[in-house]
PDB file of N, CA and C in Angstrom:
ATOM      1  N   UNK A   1      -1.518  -5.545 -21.549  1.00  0.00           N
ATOM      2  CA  UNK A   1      -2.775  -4.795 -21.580  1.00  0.00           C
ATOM      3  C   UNK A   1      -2.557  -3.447 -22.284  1.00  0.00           C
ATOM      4  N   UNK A   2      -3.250  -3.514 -23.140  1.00  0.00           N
ATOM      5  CA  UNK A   2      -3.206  -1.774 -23.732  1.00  0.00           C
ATOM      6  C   UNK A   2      -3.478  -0.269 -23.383  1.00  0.00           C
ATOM      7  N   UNK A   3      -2.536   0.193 -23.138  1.00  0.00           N
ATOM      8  CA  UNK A   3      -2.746   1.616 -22.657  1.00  0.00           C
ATOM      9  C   UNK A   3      -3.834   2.424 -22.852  1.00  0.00           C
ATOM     10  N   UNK A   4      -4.230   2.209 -24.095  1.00  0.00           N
ATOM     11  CA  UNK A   4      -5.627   2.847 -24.476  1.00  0.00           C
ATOM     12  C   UNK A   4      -6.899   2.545 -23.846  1.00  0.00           C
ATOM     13  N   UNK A   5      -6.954   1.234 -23.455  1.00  0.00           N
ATOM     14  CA  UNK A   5      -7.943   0.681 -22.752  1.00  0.00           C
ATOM     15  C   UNK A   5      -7.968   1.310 -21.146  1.00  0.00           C
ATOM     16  N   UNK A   6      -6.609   1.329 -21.138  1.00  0.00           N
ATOM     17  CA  UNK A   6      -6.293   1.907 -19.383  1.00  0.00           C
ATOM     18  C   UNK A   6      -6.897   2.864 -19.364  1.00  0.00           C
ATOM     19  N   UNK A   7      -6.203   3.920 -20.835  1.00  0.00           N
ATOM     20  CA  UNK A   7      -7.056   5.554 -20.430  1.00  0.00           C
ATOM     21  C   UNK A   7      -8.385   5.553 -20.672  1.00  0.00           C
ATOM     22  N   UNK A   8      -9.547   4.389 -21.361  1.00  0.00           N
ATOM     23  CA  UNK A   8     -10.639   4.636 -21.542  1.00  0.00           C
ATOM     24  C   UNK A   8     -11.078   4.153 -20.200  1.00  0.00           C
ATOM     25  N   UNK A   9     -11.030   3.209 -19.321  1.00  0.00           N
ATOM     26  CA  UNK A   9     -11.059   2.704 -18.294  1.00  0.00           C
ATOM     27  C   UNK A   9     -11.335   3.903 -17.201  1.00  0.00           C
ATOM     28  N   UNK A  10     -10.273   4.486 -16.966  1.00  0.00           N
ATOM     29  CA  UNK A  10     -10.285   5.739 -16.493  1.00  0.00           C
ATOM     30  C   UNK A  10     -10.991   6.997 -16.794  1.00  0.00           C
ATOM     31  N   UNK A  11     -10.898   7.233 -17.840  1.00  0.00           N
ATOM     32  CA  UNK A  11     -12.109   8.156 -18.072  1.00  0.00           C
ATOM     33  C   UNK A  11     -13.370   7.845 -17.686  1.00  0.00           C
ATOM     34  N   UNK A  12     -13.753   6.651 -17.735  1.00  0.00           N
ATOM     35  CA  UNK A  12     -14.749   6.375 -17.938  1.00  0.00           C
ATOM     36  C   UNK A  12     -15.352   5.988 -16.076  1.00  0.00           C
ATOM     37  N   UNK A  13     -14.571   5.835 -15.507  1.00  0.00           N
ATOM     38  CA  UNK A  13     -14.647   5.831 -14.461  1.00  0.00           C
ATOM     39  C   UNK A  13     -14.904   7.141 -13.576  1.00  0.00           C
ATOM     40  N   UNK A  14     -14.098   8.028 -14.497  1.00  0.00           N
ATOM     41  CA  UNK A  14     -14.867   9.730 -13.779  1.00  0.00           C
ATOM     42  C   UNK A  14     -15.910  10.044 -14.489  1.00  0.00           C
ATOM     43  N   UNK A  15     -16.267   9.703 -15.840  1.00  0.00           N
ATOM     44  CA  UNK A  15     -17.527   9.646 -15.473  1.00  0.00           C
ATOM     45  C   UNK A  15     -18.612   9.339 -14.689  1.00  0.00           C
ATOM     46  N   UNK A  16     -18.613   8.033 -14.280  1.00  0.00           N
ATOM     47  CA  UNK A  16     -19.318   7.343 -13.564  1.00  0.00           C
ATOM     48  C   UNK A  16     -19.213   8.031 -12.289  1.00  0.00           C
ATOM     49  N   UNK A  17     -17.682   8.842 -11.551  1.00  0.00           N
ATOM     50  CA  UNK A  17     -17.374   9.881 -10.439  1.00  0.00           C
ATOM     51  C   UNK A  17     -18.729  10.744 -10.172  1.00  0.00           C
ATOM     52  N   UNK A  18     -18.632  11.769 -11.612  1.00  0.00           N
ATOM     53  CA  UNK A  18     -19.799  12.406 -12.008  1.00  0.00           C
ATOM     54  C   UNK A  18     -21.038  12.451 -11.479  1.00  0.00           C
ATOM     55  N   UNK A  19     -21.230  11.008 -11.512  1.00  0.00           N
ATOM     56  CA  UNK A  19     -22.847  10.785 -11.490  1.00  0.00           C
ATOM     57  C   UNK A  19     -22.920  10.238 -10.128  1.00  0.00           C
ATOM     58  N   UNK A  20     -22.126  10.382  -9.347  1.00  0.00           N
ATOM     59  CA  UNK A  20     -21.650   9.733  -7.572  1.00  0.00           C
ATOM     60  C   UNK A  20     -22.573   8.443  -7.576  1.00  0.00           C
ATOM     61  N   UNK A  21     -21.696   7.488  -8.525  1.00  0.00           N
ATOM     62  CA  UNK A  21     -21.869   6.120  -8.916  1.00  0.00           C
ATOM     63  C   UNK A  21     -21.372   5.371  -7.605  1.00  0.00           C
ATOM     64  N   UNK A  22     -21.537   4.683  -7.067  1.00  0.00           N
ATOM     65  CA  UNK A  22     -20.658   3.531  -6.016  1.00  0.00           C
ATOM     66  C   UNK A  22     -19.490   3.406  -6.496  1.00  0.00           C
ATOM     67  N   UNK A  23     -18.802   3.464  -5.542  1.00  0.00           N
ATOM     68  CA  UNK A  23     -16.829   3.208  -5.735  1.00  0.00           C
ATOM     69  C   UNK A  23     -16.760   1.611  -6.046  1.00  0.00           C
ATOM     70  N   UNK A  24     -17.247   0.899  -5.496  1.00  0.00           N
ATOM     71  CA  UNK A  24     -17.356  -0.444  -5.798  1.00  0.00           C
ATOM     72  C   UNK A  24     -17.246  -1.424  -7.523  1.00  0.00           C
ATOM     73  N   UNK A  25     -16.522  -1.072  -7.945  1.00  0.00           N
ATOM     74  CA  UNK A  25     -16.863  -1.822  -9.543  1.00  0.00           C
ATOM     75  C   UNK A  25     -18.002  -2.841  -9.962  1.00  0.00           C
ATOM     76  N   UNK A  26     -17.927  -3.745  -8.887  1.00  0.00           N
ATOM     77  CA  UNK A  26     -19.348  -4.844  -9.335  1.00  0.00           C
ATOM     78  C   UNK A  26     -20.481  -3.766  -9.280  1.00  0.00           C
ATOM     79  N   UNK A  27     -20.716  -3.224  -8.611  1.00  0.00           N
ATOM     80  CA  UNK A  27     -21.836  -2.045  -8.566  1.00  0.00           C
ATOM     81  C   UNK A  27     -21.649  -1.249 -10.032  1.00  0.00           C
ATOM     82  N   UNK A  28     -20.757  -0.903 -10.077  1.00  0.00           N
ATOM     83  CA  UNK A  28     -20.775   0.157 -11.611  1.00  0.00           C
ATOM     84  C   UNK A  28     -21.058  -0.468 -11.866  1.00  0.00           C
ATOM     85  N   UNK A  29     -20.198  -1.712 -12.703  1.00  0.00           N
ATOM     86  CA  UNK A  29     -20.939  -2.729 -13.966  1.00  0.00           C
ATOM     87  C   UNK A  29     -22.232  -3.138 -13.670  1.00  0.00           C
ATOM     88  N   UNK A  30     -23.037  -2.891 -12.961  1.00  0.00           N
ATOM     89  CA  UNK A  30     -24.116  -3.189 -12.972  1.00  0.00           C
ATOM     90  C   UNK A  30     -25.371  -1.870 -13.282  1.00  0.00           C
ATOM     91  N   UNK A  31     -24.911  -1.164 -12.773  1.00  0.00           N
ATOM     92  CA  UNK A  31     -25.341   0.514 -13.463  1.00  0.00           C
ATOM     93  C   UNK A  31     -24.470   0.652 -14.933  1.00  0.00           C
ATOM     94  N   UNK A  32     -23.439   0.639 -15.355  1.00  0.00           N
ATOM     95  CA  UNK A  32     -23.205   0.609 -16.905  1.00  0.00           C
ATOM     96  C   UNK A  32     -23.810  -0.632 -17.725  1.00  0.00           C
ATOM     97  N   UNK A  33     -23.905  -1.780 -17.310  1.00  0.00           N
ATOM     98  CA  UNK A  33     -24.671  -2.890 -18.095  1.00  0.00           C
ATOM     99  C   UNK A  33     -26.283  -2.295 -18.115  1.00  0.00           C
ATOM    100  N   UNK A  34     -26.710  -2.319 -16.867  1.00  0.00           N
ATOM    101  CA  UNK A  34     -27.937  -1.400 -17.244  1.00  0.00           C
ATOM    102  C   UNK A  34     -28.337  -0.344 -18.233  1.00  0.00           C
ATOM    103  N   UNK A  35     -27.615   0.439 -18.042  1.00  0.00           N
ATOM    104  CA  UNK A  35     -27.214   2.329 -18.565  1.00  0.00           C
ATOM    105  C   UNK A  35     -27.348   1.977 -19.985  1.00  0.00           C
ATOM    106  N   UNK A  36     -26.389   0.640 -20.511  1.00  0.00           N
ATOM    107  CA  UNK A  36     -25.759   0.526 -21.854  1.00  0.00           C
ATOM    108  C   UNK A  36     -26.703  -0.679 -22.897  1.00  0.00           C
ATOM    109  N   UNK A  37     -27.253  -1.622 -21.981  1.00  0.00           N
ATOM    110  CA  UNK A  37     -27.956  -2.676 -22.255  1.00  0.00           C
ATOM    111  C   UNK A  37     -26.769  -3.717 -22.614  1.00  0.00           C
ATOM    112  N   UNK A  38     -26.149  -3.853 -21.965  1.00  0.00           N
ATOM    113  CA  UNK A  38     -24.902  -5.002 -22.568  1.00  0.00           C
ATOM    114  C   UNK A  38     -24.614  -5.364 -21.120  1.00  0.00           C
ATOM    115  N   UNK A  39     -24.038  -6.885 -21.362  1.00  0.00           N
ATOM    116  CA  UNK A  39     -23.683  -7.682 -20.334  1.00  0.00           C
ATOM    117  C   UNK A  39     -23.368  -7.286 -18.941  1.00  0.00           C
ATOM    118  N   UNK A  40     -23.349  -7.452 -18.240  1.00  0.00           N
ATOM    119  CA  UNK A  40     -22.567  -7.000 -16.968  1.00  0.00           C
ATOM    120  C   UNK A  40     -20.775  -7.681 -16.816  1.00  0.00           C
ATOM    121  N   UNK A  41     -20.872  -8.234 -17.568  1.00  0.00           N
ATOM    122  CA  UNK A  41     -19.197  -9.100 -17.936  1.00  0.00           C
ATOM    123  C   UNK A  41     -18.422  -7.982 -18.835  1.00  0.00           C
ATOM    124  N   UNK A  42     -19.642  -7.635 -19.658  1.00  0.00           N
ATOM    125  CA  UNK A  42     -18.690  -6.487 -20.957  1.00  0.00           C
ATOM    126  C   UNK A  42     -18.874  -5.779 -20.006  1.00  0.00           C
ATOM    127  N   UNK A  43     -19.357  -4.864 -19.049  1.00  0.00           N
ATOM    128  CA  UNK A  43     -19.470  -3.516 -18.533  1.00  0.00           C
ATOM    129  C   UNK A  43     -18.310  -3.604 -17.624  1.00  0.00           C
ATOM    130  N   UNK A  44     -18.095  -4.520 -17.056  1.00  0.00           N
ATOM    131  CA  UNK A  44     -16.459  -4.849 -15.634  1.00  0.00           C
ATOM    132  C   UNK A  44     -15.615  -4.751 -16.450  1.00  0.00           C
ATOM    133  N   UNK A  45     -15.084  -5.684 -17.839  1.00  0.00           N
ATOM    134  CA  UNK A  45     -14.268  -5.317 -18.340  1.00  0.00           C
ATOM    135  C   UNK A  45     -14.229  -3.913 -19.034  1.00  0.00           C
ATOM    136  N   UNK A  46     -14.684  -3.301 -19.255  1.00  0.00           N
ATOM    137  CA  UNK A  46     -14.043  -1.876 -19.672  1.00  0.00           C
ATOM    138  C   UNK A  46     -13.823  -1.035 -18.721  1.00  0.00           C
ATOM    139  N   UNK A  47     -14.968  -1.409 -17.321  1.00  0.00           N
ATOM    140  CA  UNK A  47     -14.499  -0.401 -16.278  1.00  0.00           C
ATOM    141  C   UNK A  47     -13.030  -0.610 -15.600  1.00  0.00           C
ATOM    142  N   UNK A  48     -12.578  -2.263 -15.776  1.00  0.00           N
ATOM    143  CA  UNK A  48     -11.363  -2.601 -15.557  1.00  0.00           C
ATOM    144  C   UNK A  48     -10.070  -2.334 -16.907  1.00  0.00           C
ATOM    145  N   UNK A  49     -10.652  -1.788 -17.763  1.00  0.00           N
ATOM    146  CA  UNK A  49      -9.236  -1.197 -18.917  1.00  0.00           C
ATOM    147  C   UNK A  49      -8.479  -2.688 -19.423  1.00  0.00           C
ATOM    148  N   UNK A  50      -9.883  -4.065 -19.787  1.00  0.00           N
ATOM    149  CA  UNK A  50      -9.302  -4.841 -20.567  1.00  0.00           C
ATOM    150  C   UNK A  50      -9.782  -4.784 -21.498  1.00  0.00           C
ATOM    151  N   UNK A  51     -10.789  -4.030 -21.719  1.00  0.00           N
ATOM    152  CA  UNK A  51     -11.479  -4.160 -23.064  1.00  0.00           C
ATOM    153  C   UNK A  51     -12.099  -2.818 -23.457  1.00  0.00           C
ATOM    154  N   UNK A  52     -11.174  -2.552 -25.001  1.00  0.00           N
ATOM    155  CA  UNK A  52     -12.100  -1.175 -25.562  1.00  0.00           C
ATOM    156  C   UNK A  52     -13.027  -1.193 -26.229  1.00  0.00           C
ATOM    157  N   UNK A  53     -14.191  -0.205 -25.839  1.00  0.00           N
ATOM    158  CA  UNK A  53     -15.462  -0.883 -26.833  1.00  0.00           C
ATOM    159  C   UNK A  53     -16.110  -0.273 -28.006  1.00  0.00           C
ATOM    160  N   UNK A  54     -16.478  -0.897 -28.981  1.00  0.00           N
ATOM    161  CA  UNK A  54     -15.860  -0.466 -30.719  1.00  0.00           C
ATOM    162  C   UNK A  54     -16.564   0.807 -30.765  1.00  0.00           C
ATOM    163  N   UNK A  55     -16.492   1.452 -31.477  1.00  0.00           N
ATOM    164  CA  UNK A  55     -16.597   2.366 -32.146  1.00  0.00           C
ATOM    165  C   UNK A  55     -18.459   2.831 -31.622  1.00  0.00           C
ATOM    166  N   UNK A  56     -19.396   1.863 -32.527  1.00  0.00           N
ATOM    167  CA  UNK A  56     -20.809   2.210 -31.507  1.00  0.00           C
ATOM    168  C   UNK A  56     -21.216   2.778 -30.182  1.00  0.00           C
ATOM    169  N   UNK A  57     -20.454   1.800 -29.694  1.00  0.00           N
ATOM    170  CA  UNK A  57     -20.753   1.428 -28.363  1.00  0.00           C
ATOM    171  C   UNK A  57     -19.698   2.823 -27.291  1.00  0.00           C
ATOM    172  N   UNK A  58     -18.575   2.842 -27.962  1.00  0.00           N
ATOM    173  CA  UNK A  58     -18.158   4.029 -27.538  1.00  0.00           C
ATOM    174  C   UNK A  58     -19.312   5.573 -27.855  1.00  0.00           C
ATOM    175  N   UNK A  59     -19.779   5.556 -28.945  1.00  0.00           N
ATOM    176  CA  UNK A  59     -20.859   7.002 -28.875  1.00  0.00           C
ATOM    177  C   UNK A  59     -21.726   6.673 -28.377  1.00  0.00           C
ATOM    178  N   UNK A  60     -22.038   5.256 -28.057  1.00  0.00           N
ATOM    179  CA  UNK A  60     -23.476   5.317 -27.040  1.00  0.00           C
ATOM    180  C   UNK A  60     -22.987   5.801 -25.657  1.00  0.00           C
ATOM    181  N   UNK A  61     -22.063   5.700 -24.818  1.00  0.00           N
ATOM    182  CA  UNK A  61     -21.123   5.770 -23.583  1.00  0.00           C
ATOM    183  C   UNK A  61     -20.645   7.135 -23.681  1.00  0.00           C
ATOM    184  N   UNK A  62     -20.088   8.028 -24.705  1.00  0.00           N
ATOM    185  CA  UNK A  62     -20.373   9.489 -25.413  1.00  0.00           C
ATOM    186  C   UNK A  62     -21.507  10.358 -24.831  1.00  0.00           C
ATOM    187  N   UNK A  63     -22.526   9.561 -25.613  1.00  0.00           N
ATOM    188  CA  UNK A  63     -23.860   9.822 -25.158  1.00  0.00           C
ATOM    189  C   UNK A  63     -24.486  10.233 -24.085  1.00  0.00           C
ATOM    190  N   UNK A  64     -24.635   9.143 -23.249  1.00  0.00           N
ATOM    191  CA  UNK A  64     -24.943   8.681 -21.886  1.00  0.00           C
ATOM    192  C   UNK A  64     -24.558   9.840 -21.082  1.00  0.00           C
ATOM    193  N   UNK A  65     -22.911  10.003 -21.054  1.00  0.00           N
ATOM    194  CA  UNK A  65     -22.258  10.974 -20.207  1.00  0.00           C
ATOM    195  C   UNK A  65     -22.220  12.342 -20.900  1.00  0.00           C
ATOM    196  N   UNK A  66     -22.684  12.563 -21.738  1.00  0.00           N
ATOM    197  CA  UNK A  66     -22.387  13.782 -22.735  1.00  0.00           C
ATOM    198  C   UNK A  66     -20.821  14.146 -22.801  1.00  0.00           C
ATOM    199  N   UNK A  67     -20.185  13.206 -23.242  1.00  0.00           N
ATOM    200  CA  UNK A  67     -18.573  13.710 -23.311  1.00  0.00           C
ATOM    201  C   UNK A  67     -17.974  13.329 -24.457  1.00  0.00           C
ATOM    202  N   UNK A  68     -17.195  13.662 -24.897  1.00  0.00           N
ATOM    203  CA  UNK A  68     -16.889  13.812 -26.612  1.00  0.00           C
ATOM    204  C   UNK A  68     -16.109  12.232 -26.518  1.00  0.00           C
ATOM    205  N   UNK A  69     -16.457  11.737 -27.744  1.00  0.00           N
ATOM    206  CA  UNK A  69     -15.970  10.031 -27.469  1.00  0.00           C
ATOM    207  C   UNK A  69     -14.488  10.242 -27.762  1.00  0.00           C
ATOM    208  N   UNK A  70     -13.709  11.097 -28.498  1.00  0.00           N
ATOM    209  CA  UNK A  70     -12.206  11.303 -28.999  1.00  0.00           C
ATOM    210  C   UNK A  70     -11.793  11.129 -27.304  1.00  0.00           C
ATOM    211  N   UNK A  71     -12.821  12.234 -26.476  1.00  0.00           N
ATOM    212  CA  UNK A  71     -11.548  12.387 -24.960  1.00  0.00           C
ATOM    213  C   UNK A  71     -11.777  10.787 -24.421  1.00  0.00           C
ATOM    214  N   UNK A  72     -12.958  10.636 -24.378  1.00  0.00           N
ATOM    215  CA  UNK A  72     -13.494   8.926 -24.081  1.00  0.00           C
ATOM    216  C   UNK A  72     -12.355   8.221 -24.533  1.00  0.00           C
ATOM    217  N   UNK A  73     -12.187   8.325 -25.304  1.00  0.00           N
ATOM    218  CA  UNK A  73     -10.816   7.285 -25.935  1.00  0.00           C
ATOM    219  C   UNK A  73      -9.877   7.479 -25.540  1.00  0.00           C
ATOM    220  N   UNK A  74      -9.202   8.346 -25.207  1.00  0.00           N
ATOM    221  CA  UNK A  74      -8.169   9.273 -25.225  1.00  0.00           C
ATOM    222  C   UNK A  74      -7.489   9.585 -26.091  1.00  0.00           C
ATOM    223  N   UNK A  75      -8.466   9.813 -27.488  1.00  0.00           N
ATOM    224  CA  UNK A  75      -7.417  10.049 -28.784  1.00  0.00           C
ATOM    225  C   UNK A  75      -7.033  11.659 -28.287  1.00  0.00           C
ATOM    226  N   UNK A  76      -7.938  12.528 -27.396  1.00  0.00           N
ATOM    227  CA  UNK A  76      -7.848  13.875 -27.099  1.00  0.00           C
ATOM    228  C   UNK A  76      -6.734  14.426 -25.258  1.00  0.00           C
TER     229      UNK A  76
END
């Protein structure tokens, strides 16, 4: 599994902290599939750090949380 995915995983998960989202993951992915308009299958996997999501879809998730997509990634 790729590290990068881990740290977007994680970030992305304090985001969701942020917004005093449910600790529960099936619950997030269901508020990020919502939030994002994409699957609830794609939303578990990124909250689980198997899947990074391209480039778009990362500034829409940018967006959403107002947080710079470089730290989102963890290129920062």
């Amino acid at each position: 599994m790729p590290q990068s995915a881990k740290h977007f995983a994680q970030r992305l998960n304090s985001c969701l902290d942020d917004t005093d989202a449910p600790p529960h993951v099936r619950e997030r992915a269901a508020i990020l599939s919502k939030m994002l308009d994409i699957p609830k299958h794609q939303a578990w996997s990124l909250l689980e750090g198997q899947l990074l999501p391209d480039a778009d879809l990362l500034q829409r998730i940018a967006n959403e949380f107002e947080v710079d997509p470089a730290w989102l990634s963890g290129d920062k």
